[in-house]
PDB file of N, CA and C in Angstrom:
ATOM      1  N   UNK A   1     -22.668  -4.734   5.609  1.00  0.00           N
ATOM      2  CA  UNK A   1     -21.270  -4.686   5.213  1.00  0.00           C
ATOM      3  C   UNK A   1     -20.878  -3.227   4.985  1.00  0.00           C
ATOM      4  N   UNK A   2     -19.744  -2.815   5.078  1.00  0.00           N
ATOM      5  CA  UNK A   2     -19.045  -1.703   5.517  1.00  0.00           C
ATOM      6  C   UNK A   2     -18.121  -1.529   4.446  1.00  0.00           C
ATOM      7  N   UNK A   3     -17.810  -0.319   3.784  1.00  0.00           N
ATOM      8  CA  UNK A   3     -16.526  -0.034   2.871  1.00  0.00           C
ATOM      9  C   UNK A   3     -15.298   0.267   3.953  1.00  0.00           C
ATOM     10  N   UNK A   4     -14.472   0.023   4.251  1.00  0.00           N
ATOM     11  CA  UNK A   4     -13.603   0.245   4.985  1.00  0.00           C
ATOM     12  C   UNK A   4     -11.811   1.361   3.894  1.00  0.00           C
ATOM     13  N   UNK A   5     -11.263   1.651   4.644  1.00  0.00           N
ATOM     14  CA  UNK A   5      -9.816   2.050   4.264  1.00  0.00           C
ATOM     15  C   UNK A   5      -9.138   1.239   4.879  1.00  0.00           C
ATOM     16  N   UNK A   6      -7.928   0.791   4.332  1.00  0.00           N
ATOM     17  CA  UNK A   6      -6.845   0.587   5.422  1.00  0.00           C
ATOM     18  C   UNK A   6      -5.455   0.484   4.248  1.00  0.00           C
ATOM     19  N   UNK A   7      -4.803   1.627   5.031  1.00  0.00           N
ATOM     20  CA  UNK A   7      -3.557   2.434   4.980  1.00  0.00           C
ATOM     21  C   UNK A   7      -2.289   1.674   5.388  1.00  0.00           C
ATOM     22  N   UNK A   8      -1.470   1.808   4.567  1.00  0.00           N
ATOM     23  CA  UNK A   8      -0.355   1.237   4.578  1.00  0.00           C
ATOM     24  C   UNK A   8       1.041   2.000   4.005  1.00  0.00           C
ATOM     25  N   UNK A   9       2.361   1.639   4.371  1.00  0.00           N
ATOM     26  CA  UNK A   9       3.499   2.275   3.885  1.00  0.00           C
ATOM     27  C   UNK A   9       4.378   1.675   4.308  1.00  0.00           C
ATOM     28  N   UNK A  10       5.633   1.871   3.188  1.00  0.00           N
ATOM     29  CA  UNK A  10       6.708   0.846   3.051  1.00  0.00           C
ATOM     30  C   UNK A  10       7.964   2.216   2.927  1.00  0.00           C
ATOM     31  N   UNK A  11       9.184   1.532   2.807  1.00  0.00           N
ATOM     32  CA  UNK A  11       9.975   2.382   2.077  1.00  0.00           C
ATOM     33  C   UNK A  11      11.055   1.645   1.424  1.00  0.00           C
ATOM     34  N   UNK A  12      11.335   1.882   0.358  1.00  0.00           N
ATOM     35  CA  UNK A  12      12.372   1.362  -0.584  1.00  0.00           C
ATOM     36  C   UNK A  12      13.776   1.708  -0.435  1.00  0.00           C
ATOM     37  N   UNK A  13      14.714   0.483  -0.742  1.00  0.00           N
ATOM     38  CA  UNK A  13      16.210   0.724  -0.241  1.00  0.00           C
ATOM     39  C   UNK A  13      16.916   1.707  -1.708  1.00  0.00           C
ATOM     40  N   UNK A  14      16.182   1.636  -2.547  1.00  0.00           N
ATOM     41  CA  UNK A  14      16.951   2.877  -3.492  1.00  0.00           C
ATOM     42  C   UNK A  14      15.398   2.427  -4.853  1.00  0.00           C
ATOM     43  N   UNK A  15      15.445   3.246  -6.297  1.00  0.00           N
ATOM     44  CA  UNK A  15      14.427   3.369  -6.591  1.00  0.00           C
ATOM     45  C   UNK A  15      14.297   2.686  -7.941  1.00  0.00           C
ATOM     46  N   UNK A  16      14.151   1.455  -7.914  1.00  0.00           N
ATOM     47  CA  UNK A  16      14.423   0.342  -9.040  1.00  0.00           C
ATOM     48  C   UNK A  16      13.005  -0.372  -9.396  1.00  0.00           C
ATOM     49  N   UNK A  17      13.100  -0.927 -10.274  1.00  0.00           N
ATOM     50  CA  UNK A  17      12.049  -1.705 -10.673  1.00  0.00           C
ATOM     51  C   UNK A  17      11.861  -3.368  -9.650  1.00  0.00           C
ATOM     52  N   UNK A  18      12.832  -3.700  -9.252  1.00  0.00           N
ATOM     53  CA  UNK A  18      13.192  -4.760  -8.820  1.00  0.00           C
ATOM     54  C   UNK A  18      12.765  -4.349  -6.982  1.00  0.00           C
ATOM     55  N   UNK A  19      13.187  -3.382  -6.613  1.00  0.00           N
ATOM     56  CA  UNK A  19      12.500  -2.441  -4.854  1.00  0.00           C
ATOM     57  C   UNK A  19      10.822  -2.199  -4.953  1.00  0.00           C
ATOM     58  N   UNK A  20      11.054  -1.697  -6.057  1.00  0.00           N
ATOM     59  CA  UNK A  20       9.156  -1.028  -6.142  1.00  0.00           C
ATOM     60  C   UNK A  20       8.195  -2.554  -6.007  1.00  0.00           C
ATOM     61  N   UNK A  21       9.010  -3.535  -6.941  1.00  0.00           N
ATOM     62  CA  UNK A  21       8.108  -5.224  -7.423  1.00  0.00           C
ATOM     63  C   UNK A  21       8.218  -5.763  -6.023  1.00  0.00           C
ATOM     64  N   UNK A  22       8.958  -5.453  -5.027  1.00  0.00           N
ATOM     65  CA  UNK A  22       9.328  -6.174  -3.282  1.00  0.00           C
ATOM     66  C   UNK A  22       8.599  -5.639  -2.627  1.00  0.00           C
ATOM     67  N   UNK A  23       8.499  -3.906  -2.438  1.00  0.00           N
ATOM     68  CA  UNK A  23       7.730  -3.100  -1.649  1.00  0.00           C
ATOM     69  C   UNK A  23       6.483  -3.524  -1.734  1.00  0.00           C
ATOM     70  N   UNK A  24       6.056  -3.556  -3.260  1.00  0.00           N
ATOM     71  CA  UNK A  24       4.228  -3.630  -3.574  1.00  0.00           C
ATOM     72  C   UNK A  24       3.905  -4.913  -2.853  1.00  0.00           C
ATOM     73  N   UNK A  25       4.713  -6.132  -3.366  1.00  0.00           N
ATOM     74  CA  UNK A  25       4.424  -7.231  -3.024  1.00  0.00           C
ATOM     75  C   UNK A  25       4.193  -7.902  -1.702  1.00  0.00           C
ATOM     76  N   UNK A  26       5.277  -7.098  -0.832  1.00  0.00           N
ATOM     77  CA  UNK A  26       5.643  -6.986   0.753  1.00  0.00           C
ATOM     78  C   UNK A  26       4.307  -6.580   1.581  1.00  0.00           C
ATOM     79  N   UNK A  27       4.184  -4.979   1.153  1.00  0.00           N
ATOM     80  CA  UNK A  27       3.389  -4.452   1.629  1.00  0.00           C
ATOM     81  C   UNK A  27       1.416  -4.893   1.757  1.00  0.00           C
ATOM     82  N   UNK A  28       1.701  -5.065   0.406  1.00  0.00           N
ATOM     83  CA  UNK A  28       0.176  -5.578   0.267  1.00  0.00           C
ATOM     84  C   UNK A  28      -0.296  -6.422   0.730  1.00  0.00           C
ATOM     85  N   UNK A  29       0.337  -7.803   0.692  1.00  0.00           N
ATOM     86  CA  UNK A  29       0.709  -9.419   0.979  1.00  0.00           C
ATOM     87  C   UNK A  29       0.045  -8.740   2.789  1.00  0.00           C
ATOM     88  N   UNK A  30       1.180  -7.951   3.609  1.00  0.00           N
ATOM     89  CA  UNK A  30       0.914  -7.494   4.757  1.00  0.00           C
ATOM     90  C   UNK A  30      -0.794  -7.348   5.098  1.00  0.00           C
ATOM     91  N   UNK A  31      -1.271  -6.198   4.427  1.00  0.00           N
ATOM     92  CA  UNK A  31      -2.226  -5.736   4.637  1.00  0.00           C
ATOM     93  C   UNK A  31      -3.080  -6.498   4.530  1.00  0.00           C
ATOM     94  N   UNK A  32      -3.240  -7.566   3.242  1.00  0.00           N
ATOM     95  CA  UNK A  32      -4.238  -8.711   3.373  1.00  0.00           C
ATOM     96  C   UNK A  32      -3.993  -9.786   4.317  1.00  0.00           C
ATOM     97  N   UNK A  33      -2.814 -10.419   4.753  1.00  0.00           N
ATOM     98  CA  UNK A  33      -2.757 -10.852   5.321  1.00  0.00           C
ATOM     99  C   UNK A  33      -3.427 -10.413   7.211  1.00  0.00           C
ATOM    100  N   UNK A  34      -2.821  -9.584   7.594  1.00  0.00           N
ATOM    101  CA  UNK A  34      -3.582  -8.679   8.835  1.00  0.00           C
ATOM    102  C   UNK A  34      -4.514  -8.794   8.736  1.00  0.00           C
ATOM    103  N   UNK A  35      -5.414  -8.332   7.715  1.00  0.00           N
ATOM    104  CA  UNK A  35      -6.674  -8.268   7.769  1.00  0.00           C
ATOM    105  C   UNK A  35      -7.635  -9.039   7.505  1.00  0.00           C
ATOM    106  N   UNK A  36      -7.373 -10.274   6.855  1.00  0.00           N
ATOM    107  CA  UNK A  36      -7.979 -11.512   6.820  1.00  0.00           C
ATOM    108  C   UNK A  36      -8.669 -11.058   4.975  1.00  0.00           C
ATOM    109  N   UNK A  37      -8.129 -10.168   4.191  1.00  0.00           N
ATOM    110  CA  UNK A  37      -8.947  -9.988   3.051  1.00  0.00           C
ATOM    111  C   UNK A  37      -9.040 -10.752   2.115  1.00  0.00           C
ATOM    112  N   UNK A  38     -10.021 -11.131   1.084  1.00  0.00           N
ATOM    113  CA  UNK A  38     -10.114 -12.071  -0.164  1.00  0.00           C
ATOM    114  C   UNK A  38     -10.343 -11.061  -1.537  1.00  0.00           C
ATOM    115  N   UNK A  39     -10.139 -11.055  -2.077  1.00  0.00           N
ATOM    116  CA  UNK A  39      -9.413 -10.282  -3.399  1.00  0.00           C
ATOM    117  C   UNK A  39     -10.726 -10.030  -3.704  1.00  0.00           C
ATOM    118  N   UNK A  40     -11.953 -10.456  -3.437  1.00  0.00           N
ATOM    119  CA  UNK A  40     -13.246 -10.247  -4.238  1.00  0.00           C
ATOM    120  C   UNK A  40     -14.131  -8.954  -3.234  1.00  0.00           C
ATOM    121  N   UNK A  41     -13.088  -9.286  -2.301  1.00  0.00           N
ATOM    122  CA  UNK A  41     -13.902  -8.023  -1.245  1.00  0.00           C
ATOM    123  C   UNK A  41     -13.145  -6.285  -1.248  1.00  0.00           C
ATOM    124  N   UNK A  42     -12.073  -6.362  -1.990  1.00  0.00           N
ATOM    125  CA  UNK A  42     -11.702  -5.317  -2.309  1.00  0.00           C
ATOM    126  C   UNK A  42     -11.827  -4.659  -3.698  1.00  0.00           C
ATOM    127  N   UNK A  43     -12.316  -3.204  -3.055  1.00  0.00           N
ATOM    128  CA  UNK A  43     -13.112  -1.997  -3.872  1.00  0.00           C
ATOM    129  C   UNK A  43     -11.980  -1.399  -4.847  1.00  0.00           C
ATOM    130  N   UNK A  44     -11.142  -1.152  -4.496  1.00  0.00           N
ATOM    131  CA  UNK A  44      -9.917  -0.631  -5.355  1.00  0.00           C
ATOM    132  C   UNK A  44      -9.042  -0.510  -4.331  1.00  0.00           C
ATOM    133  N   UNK A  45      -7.760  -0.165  -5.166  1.00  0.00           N
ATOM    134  CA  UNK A  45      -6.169   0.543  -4.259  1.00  0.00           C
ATOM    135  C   UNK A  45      -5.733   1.471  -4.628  1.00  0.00           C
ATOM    136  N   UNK A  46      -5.126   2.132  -4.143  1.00  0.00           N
ATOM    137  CA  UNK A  46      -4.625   3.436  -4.583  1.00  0.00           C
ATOM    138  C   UNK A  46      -2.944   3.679  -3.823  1.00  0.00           C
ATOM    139  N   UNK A  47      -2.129   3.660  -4.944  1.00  0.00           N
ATOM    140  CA  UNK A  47      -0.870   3.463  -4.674  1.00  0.00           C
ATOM    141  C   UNK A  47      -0.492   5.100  -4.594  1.00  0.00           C
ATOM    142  N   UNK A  48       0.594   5.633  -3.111  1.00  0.00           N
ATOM    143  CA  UNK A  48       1.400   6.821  -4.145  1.00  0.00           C
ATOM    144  C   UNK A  48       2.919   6.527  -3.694  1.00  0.00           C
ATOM    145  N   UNK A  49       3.378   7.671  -4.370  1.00  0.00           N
ATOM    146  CA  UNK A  49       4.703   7.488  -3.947  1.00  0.00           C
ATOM    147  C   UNK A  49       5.674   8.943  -3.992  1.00  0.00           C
ATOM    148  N   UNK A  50       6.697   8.592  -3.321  1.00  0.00           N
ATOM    149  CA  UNK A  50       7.305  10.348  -2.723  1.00  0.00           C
ATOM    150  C   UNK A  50       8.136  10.207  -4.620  1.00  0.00           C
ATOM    151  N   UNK A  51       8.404  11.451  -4.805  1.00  0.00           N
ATOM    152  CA  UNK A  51       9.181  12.135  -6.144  1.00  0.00           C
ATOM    153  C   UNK A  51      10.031  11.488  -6.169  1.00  0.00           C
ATOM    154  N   UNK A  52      10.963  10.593  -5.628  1.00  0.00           N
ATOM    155  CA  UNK A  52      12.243  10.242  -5.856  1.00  0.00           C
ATOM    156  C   UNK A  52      11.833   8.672  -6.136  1.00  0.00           C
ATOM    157  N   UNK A  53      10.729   8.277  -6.188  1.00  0.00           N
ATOM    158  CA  UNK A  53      10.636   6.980  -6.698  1.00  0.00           C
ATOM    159  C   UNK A  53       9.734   7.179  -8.198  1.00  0.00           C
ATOM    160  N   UNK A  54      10.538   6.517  -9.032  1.00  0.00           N
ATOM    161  CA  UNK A  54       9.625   6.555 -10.608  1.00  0.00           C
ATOM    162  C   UNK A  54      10.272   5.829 -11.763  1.00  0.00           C
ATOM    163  N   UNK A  55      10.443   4.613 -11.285  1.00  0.00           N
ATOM    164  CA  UNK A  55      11.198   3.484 -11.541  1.00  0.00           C
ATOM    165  C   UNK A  55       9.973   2.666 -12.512  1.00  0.00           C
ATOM    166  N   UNK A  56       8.869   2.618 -11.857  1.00  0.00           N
ATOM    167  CA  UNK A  56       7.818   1.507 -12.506  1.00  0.00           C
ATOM    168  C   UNK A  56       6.694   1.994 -11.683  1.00  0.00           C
ATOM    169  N   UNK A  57       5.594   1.383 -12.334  1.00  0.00           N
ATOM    170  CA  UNK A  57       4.135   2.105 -11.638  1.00  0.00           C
ATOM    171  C   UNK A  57       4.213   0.853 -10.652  1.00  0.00           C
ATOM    172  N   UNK A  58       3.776   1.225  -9.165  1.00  0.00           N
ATOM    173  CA  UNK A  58       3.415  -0.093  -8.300  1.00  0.00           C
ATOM    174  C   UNK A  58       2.069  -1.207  -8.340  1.00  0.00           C
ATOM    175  N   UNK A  59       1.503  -0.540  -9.315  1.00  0.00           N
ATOM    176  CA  UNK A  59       0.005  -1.675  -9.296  1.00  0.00           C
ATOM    177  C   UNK A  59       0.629  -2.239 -10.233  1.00  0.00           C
ATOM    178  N   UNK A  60       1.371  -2.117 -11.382  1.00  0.00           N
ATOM    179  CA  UNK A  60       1.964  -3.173 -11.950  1.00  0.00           C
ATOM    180  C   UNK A  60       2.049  -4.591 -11.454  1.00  0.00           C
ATOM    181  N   UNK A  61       2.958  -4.457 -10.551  1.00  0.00           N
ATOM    182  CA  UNK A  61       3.280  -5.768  -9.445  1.00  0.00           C
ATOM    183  C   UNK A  61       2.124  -6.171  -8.343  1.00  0.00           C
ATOM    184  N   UNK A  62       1.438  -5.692  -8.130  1.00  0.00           N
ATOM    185  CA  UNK A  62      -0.069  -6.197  -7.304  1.00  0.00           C
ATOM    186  C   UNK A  62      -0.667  -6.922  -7.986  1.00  0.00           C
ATOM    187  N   UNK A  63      -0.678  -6.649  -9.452  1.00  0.00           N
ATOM    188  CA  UNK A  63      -1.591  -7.575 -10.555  1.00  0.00           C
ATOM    189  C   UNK A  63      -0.393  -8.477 -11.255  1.00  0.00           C
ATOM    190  N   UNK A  64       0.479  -8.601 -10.996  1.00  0.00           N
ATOM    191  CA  UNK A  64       1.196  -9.920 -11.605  1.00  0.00           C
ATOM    192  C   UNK A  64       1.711 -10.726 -10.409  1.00  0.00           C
ATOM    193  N   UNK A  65       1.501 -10.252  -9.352  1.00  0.00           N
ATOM    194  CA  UNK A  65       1.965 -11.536  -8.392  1.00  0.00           C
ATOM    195  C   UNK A  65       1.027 -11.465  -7.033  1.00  0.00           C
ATOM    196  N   UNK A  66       0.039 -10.652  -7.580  1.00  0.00           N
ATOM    197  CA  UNK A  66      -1.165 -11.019  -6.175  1.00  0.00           C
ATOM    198  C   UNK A  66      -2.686 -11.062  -6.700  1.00  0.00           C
ATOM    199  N   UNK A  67      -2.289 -11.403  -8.365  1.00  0.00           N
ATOM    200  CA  UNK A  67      -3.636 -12.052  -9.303  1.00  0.00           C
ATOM    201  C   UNK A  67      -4.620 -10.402  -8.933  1.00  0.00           C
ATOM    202  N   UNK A  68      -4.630  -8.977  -8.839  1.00  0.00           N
ATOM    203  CA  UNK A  68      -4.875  -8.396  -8.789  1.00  0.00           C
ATOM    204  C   UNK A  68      -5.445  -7.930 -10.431  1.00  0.00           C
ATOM    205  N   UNK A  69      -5.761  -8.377 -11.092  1.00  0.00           N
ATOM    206  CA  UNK A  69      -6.464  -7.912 -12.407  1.00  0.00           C
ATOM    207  C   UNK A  69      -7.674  -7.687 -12.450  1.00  0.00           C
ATOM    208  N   UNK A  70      -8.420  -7.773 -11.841  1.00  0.00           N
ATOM    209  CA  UNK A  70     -10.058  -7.547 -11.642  1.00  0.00           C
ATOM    210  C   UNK A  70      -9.762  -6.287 -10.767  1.00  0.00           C
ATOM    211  N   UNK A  71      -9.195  -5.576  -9.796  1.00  0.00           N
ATOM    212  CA  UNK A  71      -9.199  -4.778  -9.039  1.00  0.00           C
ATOM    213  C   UNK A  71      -8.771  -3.491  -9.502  1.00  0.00           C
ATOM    214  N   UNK A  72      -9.799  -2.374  -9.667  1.00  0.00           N
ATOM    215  CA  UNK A  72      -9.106  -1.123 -10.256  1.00  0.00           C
ATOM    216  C   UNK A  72      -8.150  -0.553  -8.667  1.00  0.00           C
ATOM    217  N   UNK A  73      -6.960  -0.049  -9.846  1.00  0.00           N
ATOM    218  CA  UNK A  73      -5.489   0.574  -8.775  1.00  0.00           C
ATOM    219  C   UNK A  73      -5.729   1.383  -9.485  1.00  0.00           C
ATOM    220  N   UNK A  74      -4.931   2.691  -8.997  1.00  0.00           N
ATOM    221  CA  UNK A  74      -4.156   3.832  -9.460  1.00  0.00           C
ATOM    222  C   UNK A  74      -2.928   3.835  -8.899  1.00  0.00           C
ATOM    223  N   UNK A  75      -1.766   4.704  -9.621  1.00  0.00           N
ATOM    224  CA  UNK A  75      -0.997   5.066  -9.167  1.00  0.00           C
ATOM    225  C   UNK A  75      -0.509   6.836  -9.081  1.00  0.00           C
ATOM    226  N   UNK A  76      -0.034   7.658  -7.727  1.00  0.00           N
ATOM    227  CA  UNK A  76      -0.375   8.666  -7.808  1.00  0.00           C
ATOM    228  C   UNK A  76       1.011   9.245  -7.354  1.00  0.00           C
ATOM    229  N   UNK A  77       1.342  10.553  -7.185  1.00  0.00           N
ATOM    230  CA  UNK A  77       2.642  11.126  -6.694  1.00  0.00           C
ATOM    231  C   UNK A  77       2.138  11.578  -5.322  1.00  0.00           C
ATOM    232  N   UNK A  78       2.648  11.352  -4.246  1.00  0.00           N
ATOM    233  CA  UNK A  78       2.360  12.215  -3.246  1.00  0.00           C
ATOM    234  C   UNK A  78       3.144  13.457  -2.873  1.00  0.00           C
ATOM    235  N   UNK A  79       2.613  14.430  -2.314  1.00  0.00           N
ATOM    236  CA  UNK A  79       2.944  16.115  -2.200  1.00  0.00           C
ATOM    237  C   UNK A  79       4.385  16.103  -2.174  1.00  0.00           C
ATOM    238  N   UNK A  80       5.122  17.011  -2.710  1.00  0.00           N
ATOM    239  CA  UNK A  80       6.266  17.016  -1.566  1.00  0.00           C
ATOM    240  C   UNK A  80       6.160  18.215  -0.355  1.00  0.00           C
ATOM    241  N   UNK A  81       6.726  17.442   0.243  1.00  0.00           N
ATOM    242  CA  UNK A  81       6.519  18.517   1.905  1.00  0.00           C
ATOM    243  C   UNK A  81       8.122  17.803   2.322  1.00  0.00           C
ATOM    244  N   UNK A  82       8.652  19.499   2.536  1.00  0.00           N
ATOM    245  CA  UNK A  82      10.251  19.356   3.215  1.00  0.00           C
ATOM    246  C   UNK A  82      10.207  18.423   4.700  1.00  0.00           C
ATOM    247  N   UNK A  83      11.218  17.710   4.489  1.00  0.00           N
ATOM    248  CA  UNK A  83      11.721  17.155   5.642  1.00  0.00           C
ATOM    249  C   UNK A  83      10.966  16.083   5.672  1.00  0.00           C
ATOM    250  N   UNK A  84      10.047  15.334   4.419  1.00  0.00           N
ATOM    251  CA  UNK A  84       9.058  14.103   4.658  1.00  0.00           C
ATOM    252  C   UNK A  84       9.977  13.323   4.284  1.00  0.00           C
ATOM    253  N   UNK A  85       9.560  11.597   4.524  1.00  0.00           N
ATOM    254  CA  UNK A  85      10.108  10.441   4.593  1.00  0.00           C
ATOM    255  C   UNK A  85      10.388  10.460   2.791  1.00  0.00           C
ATOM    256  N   UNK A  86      11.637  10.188   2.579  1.00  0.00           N
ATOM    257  CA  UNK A  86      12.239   9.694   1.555  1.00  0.00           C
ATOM    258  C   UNK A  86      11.405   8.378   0.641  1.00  0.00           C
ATOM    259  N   UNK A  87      11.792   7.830  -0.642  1.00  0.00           N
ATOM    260  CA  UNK A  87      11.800   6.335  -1.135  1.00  0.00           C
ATOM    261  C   UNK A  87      10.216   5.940  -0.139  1.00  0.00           C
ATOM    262  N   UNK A  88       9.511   6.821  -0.023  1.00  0.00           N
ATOM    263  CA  UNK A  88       8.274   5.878   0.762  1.00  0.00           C
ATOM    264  C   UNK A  88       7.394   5.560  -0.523  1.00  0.00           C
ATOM    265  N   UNK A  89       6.777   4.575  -0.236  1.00  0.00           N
ATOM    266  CA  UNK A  89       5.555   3.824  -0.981  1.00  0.00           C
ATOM    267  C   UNK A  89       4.659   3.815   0.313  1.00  0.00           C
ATOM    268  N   UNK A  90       3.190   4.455  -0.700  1.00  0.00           N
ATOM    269  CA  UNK A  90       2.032   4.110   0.572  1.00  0.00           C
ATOM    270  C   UNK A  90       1.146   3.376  -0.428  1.00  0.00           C
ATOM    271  N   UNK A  91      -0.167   2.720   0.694  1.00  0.00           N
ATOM    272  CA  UNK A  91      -1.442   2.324  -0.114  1.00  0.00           C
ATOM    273  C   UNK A  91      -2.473   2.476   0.311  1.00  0.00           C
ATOM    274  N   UNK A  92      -3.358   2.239  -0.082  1.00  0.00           N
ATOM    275  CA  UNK A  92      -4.943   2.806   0.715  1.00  0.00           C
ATOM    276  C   UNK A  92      -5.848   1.697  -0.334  1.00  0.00           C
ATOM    277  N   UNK A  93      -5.913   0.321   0.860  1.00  0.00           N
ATOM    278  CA  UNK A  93      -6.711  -0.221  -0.096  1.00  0.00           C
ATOM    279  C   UNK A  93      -8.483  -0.442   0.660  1.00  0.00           C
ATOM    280  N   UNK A  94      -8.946  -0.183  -0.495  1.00  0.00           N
ATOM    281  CA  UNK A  94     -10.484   0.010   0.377  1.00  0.00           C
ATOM    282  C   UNK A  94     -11.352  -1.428  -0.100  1.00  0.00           C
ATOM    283  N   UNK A  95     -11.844  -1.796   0.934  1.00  0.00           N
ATOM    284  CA  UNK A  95     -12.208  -3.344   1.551  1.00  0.00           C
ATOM    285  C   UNK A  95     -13.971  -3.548   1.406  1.00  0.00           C
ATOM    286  N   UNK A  96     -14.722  -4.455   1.164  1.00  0.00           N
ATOM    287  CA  UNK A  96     -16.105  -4.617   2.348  1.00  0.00           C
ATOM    288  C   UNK A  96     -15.636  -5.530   3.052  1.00  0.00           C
ATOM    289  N   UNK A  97     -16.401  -5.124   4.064  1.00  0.00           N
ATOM    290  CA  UNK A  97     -15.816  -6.087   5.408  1.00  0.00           C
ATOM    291  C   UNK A  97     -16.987  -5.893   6.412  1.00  0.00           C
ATOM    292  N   UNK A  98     -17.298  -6.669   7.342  1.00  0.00           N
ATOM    293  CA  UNK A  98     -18.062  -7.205   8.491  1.00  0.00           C
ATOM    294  C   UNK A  98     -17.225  -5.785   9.764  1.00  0.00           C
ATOM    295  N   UNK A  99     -15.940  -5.936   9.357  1.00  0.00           N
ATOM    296  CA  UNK A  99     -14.871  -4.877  10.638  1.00  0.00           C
ATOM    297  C   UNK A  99     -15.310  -3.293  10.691  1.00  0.00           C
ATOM    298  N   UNK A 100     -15.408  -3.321  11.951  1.00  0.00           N
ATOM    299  CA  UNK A 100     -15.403  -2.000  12.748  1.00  0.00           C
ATOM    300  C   UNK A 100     -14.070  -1.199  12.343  1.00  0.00           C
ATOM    301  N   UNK A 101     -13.746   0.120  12.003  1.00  0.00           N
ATOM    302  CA  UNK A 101     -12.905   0.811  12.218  1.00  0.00           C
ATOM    303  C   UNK A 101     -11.705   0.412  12.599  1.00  0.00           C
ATOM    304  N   UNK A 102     -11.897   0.385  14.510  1.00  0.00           N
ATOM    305  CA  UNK A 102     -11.257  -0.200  15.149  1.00  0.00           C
ATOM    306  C   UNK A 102     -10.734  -1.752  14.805  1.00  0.00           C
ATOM    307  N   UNK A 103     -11.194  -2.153  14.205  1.00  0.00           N
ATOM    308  CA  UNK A 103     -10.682  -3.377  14.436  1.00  0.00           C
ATOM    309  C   UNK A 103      -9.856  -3.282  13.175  1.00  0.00           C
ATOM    310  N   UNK A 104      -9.684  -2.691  11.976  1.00  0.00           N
ATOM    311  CA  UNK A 104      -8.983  -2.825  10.601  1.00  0.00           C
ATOM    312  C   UNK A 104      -7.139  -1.907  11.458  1.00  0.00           C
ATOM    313  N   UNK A 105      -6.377  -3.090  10.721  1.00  0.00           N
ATOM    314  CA  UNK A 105      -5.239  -3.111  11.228  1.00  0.00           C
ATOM    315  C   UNK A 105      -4.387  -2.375   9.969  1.00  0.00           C
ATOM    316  N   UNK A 106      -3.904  -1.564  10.232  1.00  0.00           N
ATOM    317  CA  UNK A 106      -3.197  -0.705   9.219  1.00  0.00           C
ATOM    318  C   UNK A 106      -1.643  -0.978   9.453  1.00  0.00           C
ATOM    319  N   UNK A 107      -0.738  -1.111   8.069  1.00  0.00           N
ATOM    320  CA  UNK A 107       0.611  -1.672   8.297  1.00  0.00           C
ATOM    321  C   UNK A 107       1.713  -1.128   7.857  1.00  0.00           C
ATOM    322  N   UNK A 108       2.720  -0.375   8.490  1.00  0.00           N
ATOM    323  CA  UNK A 108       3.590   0.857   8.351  1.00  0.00           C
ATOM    324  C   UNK A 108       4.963  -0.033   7.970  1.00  0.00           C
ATOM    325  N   UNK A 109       5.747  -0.297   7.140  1.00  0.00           N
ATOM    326  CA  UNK A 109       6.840  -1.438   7.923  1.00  0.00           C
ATOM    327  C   UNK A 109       8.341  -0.560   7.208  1.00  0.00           C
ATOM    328  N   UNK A 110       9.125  -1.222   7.509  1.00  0.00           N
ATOM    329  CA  UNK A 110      10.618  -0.676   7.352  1.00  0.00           C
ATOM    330  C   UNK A 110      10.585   0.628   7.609  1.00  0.00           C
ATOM    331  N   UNK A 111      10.964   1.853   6.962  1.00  0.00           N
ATOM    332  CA  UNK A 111      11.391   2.964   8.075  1.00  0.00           C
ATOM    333  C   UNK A 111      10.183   3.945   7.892  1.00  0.00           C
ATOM    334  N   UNK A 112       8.946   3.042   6.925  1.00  0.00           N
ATOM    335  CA  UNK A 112       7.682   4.176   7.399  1.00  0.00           C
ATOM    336  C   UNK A 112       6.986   3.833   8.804  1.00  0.00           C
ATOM    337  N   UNK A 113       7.459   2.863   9.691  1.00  0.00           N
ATOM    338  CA  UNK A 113       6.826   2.861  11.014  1.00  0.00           C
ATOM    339  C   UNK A 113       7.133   4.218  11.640  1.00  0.00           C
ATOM    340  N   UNK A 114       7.916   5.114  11.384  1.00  0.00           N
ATOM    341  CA  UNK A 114       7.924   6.540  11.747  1.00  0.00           C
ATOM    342  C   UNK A 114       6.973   7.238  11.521  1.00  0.00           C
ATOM    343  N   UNK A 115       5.915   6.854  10.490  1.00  0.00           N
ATOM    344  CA  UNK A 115       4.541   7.760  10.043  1.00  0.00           C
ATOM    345  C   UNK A 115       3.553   7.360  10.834  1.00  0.00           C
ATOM    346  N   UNK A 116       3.678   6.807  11.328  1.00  0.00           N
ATOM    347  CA  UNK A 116       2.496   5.800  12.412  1.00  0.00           C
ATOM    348  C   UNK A 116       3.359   5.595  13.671  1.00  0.00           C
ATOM    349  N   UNK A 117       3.509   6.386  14.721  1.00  0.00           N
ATOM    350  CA  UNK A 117       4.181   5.767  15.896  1.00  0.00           C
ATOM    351  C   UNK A 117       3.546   5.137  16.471  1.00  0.00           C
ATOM    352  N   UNK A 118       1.813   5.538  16.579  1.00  0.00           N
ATOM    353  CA  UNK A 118       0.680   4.910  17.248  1.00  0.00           C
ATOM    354  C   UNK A 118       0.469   4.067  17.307  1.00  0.00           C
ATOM    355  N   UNK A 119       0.867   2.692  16.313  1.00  0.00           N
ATOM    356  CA  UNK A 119       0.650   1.631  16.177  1.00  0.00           C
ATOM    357  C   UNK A 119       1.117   0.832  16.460  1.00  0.00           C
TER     358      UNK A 119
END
């Protein structure tokens, strides 16, 4: 068995407690879902988010509506760098898994599919 990453990003329609509780929930829901994960096989998550979101911490909402309480999160600020994506939420949740690299499906959705064209 393998520790894996798999990377994810959302972006929020303005910077509320009520966007951040949709994004987390959205996003994550995504990533396990794609990837076929069971809550006992993930190592931790690690939430960040651009400066203009600071409404509520996002592991908040991972552990009240995706039974996430056994799972250490953080939540972190990411850099600012001019001209980067606005209201983004990312995650990086790290897995064991049977999956190759290649095969772990990483999930960009609403207007962070611009950070990932590759996919």
């Amino acid at each position: 068995m393998y520790t894996r990453g798999i990377r994810g990003a959302i972006t929020l329609f303005e910077n509320t407690k009520e966007e951040i509780e949709s994004a987390v929930v959205e996003l994550t829901q995504k990533i396990i879902d794609e990837n076929s994960i069971q809550k006992e096989d993930i190592t931790f998550i690690i939430f960040t988010v651009t400066s203009d979101i600071n409404a509520d911490f996002p592991a908040k909402y991972a552990r009240l509506h995706l039974g996430f309480d056994t799972v250490p999160m953080m939540c972190y600020r990411e850099m600012e760098v001019t001209g980067a994506l606005s209201l983004c939420l990312r995650a990086l949740v790290a897995v064991n898994t049977e999956k190759s690299q290649k095969e772990i499906k990483h999930c960009y959705l609403r207007n962070a599919k611009i950070l990932r064209k590759d996919l």
